[in-house]
Protein backbone atom coordinates (compact mmCIF):
# COMPACT_ATOMS: atom_id res chain seq x y z
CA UNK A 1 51.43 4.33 -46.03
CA UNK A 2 52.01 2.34 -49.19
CA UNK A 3 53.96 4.38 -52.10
CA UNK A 4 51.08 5.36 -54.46
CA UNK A 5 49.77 6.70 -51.57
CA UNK A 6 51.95 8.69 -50.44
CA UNK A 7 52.70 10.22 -54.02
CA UNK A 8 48.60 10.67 -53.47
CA UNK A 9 49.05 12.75 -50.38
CA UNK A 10 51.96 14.72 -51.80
CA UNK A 11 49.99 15.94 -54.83
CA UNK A 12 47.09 17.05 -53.12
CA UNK A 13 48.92 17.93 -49.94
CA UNK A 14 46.34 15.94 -47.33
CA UNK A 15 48.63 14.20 -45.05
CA UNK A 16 50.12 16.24 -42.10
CA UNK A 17 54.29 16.41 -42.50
CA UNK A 18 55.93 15.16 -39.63
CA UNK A 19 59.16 15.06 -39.28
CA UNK A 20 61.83 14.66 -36.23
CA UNK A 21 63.40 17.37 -34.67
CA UNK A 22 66.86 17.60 -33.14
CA UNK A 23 69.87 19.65 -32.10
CA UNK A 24 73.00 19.07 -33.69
CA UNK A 25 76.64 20.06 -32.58
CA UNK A 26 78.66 21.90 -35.02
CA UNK A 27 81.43 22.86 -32.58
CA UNK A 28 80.54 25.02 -29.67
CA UNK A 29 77.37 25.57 -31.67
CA UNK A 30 73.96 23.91 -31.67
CA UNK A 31 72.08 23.82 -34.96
CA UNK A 32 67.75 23.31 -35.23
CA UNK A 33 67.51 20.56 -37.82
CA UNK A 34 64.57 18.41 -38.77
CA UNK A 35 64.29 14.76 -40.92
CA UNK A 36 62.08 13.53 -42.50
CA UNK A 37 61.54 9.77 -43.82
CA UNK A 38 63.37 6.77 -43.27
CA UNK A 39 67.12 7.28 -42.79
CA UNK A 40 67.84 3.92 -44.86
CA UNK A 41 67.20 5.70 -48.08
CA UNK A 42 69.69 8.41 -50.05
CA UNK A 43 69.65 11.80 -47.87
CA UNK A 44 68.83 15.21 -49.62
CA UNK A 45 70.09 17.95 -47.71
CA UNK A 46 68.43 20.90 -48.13
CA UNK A 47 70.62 24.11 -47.50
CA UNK A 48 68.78 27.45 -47.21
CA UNK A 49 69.75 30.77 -48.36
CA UNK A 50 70.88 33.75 -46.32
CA UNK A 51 68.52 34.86 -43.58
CA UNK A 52 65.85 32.02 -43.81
CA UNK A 53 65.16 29.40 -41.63
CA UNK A 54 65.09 26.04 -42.72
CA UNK A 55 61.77 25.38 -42.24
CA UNK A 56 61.31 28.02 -45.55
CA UNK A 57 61.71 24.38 -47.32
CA UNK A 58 57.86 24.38 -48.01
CA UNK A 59 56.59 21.52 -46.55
CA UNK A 60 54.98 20.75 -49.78
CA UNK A 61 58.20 20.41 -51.68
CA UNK A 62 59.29 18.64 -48.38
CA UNK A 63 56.87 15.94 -48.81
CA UNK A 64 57.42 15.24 -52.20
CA UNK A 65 60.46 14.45 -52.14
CA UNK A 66 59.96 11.92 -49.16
CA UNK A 67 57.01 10.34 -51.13
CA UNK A 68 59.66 9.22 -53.58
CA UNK A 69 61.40 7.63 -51.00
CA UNK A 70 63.94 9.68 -49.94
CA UNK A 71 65.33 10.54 -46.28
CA UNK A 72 65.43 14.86 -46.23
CA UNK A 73 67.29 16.61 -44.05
CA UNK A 74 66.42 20.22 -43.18
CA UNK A 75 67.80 22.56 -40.55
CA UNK A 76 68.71 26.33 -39.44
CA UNK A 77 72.11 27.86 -40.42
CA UNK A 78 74.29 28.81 -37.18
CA UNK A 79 72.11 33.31 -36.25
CA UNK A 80 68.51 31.80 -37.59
CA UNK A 81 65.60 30.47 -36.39
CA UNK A 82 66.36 28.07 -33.33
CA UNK A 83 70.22 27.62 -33.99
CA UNK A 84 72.79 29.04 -31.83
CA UNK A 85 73.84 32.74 -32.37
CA UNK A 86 77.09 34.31 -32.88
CA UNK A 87 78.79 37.81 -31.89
CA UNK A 88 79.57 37.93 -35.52
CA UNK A 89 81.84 41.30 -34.47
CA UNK A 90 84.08 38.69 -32.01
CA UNK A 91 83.89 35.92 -33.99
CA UNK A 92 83.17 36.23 -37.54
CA UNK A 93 82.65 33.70 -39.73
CA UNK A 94 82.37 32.48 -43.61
CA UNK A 95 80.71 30.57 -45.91
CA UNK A 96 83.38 27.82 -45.24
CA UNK A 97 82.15 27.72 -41.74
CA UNK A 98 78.49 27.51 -42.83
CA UNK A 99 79.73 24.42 -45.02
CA UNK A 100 81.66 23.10 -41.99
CA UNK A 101 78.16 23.33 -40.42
CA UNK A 102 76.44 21.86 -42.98
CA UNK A 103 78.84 18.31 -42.57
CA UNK A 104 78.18 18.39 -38.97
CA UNK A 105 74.40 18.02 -39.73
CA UNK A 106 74.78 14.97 -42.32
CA UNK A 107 77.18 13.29 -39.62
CA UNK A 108 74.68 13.46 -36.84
CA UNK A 109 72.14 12.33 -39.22
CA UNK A 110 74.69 9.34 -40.09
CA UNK A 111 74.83 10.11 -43.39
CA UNK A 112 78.50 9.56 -45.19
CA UNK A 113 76.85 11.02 -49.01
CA UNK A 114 73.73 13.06 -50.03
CA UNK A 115 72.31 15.06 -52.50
CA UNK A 116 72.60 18.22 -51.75
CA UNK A 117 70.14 20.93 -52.95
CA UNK A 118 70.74 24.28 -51.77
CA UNK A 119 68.90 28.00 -52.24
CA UNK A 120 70.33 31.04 -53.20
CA UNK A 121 73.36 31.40 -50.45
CA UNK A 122 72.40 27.57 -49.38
CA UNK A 123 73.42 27.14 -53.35
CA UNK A 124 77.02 28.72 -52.78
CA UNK A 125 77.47 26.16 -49.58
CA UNK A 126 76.93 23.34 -51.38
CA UNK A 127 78.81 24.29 -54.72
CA UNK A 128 81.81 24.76 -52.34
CA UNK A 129 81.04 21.29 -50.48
CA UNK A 130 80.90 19.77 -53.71
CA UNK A 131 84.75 21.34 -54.61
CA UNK A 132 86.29 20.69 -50.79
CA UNK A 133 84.35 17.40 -50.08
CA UNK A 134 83.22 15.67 -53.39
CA UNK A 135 83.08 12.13 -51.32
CA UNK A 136 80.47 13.47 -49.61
CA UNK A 137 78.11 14.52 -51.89
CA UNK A 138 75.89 12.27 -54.13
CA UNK A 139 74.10 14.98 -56.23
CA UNK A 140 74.37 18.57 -56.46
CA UNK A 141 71.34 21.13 -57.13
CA UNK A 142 71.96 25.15 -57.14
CA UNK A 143 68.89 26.80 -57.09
CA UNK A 144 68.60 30.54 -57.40
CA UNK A 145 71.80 30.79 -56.43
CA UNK A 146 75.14 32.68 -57.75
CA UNK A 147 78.95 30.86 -58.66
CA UNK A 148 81.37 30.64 -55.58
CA UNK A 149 83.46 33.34 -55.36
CA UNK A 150 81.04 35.56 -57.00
CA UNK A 151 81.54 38.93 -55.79
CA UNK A 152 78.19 40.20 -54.91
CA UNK A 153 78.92 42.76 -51.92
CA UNK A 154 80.85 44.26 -54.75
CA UNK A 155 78.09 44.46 -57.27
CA UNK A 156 75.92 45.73 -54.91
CA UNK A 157 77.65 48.25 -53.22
CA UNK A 158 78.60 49.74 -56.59
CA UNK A 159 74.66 49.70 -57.88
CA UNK A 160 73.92 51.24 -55.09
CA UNK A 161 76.34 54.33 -56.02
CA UNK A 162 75.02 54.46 -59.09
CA UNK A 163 77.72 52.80 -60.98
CA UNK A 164 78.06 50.21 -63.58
CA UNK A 165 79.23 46.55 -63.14
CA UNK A 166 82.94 45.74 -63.70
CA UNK A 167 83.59 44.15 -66.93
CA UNK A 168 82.70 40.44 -66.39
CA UNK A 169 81.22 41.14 -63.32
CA UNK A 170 77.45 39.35 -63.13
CA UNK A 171 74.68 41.55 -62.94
CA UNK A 172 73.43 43.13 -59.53
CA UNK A 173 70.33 42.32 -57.95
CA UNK A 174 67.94 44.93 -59.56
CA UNK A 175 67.16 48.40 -58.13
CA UNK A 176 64.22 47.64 -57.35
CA UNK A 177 64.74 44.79 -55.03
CA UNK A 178 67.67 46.71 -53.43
CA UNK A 179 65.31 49.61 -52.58
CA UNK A 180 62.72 47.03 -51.36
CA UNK A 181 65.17 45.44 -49.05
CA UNK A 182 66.41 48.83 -47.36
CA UNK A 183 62.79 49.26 -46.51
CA UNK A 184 61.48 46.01 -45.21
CA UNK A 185 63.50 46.31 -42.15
CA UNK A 186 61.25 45.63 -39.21
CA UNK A 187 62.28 47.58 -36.13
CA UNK A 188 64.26 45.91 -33.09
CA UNK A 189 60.77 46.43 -31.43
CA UNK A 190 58.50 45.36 -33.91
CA UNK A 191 55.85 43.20 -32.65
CA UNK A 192 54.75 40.11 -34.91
CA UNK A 193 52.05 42.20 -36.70
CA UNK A 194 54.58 45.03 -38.04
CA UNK A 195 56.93 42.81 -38.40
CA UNK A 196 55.00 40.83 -41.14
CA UNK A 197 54.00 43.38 -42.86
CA UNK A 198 56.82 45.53 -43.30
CA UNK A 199 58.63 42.62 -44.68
CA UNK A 200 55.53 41.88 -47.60
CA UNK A 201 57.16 44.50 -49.82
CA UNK A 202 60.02 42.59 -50.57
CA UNK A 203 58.48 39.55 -50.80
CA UNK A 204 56.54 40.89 -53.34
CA UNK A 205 59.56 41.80 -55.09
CA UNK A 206 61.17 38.93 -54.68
CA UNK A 207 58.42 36.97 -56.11
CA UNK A 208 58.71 38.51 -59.12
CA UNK A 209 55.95 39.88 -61.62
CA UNK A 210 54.84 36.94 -63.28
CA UNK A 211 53.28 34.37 -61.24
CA UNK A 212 50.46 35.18 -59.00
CA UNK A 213 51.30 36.63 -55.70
CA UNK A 214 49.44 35.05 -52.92
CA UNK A 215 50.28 37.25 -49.93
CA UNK A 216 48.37 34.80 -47.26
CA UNK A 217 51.04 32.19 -48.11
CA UNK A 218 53.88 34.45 -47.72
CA UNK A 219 52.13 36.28 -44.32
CA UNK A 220 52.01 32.77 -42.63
CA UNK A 221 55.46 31.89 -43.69
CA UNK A 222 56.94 35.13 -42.12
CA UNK A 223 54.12 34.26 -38.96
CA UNK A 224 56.32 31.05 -38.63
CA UNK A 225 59.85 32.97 -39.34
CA UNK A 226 58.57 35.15 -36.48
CA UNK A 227 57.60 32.45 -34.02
CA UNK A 228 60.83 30.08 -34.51
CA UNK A 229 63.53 33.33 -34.24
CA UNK A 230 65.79 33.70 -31.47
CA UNK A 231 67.15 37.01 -32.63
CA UNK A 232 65.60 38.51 -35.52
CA UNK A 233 68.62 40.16 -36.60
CA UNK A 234 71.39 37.88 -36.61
CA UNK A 235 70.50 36.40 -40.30
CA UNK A 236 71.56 40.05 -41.31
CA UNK A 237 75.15 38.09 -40.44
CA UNK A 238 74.99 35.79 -42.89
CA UNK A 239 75.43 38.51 -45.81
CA UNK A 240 78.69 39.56 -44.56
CA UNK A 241 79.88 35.73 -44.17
CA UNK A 242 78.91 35.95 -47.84
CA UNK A 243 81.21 38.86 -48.63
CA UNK A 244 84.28 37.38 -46.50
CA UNK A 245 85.67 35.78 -50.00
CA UNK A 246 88.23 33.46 -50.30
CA UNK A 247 86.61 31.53 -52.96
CA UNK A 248 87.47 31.09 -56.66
CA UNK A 249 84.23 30.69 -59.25
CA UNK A 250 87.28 28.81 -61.01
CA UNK A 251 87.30 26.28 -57.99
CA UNK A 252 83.88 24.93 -59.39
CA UNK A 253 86.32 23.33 -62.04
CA UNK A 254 86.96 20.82 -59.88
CA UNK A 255 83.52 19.50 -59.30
CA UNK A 256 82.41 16.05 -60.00
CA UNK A 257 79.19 15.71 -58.62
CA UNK A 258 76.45 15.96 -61.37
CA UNK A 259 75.19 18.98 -61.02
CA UNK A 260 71.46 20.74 -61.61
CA UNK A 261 71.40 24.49 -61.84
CA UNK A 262 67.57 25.18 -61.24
CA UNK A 263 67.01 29.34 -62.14
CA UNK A 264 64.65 31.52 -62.35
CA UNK A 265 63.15 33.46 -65.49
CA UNK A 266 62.21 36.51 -63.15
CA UNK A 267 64.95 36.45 -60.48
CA UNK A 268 65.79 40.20 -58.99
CA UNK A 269 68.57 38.88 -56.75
CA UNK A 270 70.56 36.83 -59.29
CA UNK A 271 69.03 37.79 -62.34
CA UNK A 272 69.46 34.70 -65.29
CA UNK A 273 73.05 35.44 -66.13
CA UNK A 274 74.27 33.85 -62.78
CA UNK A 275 72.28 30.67 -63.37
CA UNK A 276 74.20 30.58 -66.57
CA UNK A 277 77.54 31.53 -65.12
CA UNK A 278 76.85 28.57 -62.63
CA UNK A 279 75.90 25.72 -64.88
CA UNK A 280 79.12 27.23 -67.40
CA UNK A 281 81.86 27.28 -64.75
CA UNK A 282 80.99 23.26 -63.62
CA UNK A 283 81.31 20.71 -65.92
CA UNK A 284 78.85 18.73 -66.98
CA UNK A 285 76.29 20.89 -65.04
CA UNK A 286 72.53 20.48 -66.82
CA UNK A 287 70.83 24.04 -66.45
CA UNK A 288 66.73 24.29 -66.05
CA UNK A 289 65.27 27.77 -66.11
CA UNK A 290 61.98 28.16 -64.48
CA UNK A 291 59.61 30.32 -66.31
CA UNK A 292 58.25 33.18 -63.76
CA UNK A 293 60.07 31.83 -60.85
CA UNK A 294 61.49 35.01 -58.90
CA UNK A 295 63.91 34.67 -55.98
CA UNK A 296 61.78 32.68 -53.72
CA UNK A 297 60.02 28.81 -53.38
CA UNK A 298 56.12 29.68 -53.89
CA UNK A 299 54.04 26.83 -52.85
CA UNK A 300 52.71 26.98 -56.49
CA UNK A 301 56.08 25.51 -57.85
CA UNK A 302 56.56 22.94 -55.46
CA UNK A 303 55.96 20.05 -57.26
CA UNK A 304 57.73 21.35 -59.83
CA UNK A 305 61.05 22.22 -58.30
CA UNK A 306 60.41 18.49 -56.86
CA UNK A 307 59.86 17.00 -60.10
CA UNK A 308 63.31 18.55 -61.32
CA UNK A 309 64.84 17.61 -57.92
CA UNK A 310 63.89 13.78 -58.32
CA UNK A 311 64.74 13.50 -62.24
CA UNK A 312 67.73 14.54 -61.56
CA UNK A 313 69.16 12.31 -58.44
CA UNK A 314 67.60 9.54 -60.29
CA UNK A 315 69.78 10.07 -63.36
């Protein structure tokens, strides 16, 4: 497929997306990951958030970035989708191992430098890869994420009693979206059916109020979520990797990668402030706020979170 035409297919999203699936060894682990494009050309890693499979990368926004010419890398962190589990009680874990996880995917992929883009928690990984490991990243996009080191159990647990943020302490993720999230729990028995739609509350929330919901798109994502899942509860494990600490926001000093914060207008989970925290506490870091995007990828926005992606490697 010549170029233009593959910029042809990406707009109107015609050709199939095929990529090439493998397991990678991260230690005793195996991680699910999936390329796409020839591996020649720069690598964009794309580094999920907590709880969501890699393949929640919309395919769309997949193939746009490979009709530019790029080789992207996707995969499932160590408790999600088809990745290796962990007895997160015996053997717990942090965000530091989820980075060391993240390097063992570029090295079986043979690739020394990327660009890394990462999604909410996925952000976090790759603004700490970009502080401990600056030779091996290219580019560095945080999208709907929060700074490292943020403290976000903290803000949570005290919204959830009722009580105010510490002073300098970002804002919490909004009451609404906290109440959403304690009740789109599916049961451990929860057949696919229940278990799609008791999570569509929180999508909705998540989306946000602005932009169209379109509740078919989200049903067949969590359809997929549902299929690919070795144990639907272990993502629940990568929150309290998130809470281990050990991080500095002041660490993100240190980072020399140019930088993209991409945020959302309407984000529940990090509302605005930690976009702008982000792009403040790394310099040279160019923040883009998305008008109407919530804490999620809608297939609506994928050529423009593509678009932003692509300007900004290029640069």
């Amino acid at each position: 497929m010549q170029a233009d035409d593959a910029e042809t297919a990406a707009e109107t999203g015609t050709d199939s997306l095929t990529g090439t699936e493998r397991m990678v060894q991260a230690g005793d682990l195996t991680l699910w990951a999936e390329e796409f494009g020839s591996p020649d050309r720069p690598t964009v890693l794309l580094v999920m958030g907590a709880g969501a499979q890699g393949v929640q990368w919309n395919d769309g926004f997949v193939r746009h970035l490979t009709a530019a010419g790029h080789h992207v890398v996707r995969y499932d962190h160590r408790d999600i989708g088809r990745s290796s589990t962990v007895d997160f009680a015996a053997r717990p874990y942090t965000v530091a191992d989820m980075a060391s996880d993240a390097l063992a995917v570029l090295d079986a992929f043979g690739a020394d430098r990327a660009h890394l883009v990462g999604a909410s928690l996925g952000g976090v990984i790759a603004q700490r890869l970009a502080v401990t490991h600056p030779h091996r990243v290219r580019t560095l996009t945080s999208l709907s994420a929060t700074p490292l080191g943020s403290d976000t159990a903290g803000a949570v647990g005290r919204a959830l009693a009722g009580r105010p943020p510490l002073p300098g302490q970002l804002p919490p993720p909004t009451a609404e979206l906290l109440a959403a999230l304690a009740s789109s729990v599916p049961g451990p028995r929860a057949g696919r059916e229940e278990y799609v739609t008791t999570r569509m509350p929180m999508w909705r929330v998540l989306h946000g109020r602005v932009l169209p919901f379109d509740e078919a798109e989200y049903r067949a994502m969590e359809e997929r979520v549902y299929e690919r899942a070795r144990d639907r509860r272990s993502g629940f494990n990568h929150t309290l990797a998130g809470a281990a600490g050990g991080d500095r926001t002041a660490d993100l000093a240190a980072v020399t990668a140019p930088t993209l914060v991409l945020h959302g207008t309407e984000d529940p989970m990090f509302p605005p402030a930690h976009g702008r925290a982000t792009a403040a506490a790394i310099p040279g870091a160019r923040l883009v706020t998305v008008e109407g995007l919530g804490h999620t990828l809608p297939a609506a926005l994928d050529r423009r979170l593509a678009d932003e992606v692509l300007r900004h490697v290029r640069r």
